[in-house]
N, C-alpha and C. Protein backbone atom coordinates (compact mmCIF):
# COMPACT_ATOMS: atom_id res chain seq x y z
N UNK A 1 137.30 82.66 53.78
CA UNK A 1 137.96 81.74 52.87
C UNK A 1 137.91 80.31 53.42
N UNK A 2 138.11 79.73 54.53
CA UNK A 2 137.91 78.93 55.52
C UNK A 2 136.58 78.86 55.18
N UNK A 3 135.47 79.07 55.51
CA UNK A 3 134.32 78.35 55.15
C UNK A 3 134.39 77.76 53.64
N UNK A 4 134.66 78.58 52.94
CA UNK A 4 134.37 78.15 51.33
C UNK A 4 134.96 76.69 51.29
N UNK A 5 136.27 76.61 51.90
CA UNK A 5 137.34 75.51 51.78
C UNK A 5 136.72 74.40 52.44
N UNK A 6 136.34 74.63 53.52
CA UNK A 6 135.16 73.55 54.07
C UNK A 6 134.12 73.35 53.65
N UNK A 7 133.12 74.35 53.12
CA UNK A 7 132.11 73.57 51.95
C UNK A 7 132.43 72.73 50.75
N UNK A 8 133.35 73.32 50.22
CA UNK A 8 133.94 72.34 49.10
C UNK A 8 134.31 71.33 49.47
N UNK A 9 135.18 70.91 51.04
CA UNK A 9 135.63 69.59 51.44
C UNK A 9 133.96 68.74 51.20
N UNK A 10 133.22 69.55 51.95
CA UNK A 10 131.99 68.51 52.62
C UNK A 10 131.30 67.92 51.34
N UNK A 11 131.16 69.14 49.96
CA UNK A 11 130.76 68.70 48.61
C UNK A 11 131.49 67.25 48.26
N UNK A 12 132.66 67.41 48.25
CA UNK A 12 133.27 66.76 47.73
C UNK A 12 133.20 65.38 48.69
N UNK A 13 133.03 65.44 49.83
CA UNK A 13 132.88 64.19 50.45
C UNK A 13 131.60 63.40 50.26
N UNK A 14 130.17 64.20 49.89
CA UNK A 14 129.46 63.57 49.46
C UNK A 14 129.05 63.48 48.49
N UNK A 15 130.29 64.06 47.37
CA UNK A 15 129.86 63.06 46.16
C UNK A 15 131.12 61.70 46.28
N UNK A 16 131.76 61.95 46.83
CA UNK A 16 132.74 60.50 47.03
C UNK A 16 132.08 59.66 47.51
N UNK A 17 131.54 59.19 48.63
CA UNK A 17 130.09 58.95 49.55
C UNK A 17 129.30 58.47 48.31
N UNK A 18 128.72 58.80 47.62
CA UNK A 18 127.71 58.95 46.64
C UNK A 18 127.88 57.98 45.72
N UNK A 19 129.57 58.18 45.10
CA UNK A 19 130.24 57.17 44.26
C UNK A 19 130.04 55.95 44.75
N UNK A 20 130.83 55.91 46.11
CA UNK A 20 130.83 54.57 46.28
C UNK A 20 129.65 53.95 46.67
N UNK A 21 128.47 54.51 46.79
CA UNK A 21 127.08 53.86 47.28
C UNK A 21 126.67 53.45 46.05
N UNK A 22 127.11 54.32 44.98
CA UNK A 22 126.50 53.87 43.41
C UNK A 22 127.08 52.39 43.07
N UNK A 23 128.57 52.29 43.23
CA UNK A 23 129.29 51.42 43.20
C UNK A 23 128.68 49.94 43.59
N UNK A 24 128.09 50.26 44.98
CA UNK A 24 128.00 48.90 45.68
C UNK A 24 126.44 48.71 45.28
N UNK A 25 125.88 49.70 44.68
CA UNK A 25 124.20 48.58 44.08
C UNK A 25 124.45 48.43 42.55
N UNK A 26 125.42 49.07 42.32
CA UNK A 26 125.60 48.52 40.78
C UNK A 26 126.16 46.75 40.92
N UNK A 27 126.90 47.18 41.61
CA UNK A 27 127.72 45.27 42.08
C UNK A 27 126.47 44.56 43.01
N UNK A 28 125.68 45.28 43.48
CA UNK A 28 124.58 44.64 44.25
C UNK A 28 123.34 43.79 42.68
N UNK A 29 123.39 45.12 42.26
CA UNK A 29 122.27 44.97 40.74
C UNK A 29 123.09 43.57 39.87
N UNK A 30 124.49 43.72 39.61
CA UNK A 30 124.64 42.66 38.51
C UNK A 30 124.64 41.58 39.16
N UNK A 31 124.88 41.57 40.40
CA UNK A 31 125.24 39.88 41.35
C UNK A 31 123.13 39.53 41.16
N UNK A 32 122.69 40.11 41.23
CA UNK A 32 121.23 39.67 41.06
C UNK A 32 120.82 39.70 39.60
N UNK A 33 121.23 39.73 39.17
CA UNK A 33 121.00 39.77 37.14
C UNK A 33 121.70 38.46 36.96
N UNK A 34 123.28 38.25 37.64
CA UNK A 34 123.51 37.09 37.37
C UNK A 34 122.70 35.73 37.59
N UNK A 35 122.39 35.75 38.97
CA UNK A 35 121.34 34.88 39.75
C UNK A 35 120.53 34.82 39.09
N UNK A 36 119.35 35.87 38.68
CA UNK A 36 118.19 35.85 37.56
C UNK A 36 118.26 35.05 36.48
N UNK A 37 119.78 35.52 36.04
CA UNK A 37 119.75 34.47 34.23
C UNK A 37 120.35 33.37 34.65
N UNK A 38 120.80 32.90 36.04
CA UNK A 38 121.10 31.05 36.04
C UNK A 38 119.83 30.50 36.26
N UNK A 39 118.76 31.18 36.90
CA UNK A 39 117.44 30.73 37.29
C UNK A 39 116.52 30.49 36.08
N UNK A 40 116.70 31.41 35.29
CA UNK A 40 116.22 31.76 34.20
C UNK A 40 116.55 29.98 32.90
N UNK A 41 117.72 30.15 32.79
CA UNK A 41 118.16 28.68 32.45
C UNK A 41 118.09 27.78 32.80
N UNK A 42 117.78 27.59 33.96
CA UNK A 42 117.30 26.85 34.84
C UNK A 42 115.97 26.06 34.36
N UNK A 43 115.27 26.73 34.69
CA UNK A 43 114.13 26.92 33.90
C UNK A 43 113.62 26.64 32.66
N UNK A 44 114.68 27.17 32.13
CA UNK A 44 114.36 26.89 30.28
C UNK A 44 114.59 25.40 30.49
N UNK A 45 115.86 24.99 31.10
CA UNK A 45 116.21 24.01 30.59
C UNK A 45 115.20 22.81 30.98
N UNK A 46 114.58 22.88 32.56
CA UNK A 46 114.07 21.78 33.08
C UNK A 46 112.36 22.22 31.91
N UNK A 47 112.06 23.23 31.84
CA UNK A 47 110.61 23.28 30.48
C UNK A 47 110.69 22.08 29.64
N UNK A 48 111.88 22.51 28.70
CA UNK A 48 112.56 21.89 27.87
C UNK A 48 112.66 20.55 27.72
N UNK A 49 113.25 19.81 29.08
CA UNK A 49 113.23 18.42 29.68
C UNK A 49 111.51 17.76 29.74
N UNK A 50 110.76 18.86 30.18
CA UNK A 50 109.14 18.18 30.47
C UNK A 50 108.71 18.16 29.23
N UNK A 51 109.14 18.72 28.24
CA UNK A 51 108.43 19.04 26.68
C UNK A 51 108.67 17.73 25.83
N UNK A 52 110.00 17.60 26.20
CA UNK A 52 110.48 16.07 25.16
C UNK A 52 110.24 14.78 25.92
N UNK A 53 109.82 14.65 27.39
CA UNK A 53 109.35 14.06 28.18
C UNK A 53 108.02 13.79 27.57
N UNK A 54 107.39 14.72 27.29
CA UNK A 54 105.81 14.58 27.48
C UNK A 54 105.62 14.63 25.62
N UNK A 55 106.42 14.83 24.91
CA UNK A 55 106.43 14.57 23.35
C UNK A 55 106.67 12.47 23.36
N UNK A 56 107.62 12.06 24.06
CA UNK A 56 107.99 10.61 23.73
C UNK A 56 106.68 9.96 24.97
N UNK A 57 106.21 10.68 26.08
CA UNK A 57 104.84 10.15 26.04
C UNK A 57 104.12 9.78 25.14
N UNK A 58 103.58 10.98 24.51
CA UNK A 58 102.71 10.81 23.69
C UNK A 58 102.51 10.44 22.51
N UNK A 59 104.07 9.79 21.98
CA UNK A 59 104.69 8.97 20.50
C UNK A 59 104.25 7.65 21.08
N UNK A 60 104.76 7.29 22.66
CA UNK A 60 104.79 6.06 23.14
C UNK A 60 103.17 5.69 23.02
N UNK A 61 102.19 6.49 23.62
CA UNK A 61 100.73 6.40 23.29
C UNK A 61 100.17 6.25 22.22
N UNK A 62 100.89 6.91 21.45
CA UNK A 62 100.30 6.72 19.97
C UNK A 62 100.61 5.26 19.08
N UNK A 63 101.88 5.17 19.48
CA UNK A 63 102.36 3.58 19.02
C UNK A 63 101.30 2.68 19.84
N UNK A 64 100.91 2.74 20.96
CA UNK A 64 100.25 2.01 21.99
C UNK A 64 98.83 1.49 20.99
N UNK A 65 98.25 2.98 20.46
CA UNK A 65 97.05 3.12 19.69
C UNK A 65 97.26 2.19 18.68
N UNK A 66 98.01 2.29 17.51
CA UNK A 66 98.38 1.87 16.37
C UNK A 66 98.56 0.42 16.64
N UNK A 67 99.30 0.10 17.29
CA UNK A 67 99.70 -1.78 18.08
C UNK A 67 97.99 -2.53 18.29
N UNK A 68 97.11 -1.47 18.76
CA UNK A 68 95.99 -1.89 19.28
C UNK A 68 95.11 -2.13 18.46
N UNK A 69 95.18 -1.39 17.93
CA UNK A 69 94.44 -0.81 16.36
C UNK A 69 94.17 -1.97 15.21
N UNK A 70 95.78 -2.19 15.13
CA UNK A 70 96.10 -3.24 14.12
C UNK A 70 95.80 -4.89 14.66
N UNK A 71 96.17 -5.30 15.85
CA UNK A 71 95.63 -5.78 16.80
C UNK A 71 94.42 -6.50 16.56
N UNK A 72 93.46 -5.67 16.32
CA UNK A 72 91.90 -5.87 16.81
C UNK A 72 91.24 -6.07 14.92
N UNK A 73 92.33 -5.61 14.15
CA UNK A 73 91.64 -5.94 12.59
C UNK A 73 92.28 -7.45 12.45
């Protein structure tokens, strides 16, 4: 009876064991999901910044054209 009672302790200790290892990469997994999607925005946002950057370039060029254009008639 004594053995049984001690296998069941030891079961039971490694699924407790088990729990809490699940525990700490689940909190390991979302702390890196969080990080991912600030990087992630990050990202979008500075794209975003080079896109309307490089759009009022190329309005500014085009006015440049048109100024020159008219200019020369």
């Amino acid at each position: 009876m004594k053995g049984i009672y001690l296998n069941c302790l030891c079961r039971l200790h490694g699924l407790v064991t088990a729990r809490q290892m699940d525990k700490q990469t689940i909190s390991q997994l979302e702390r890196r999901l969080q990080e991912e999607r600030r990087l992630r925005n990050s990202c979008e946002a500075q794209l975003a910044a080079e896109r309307k950057a490089k759009k009022a370039e190329e309005a500014a060029a085009a006015r440049a054209v048109a100024i020159a254009a008219a200019a020369n008639k």
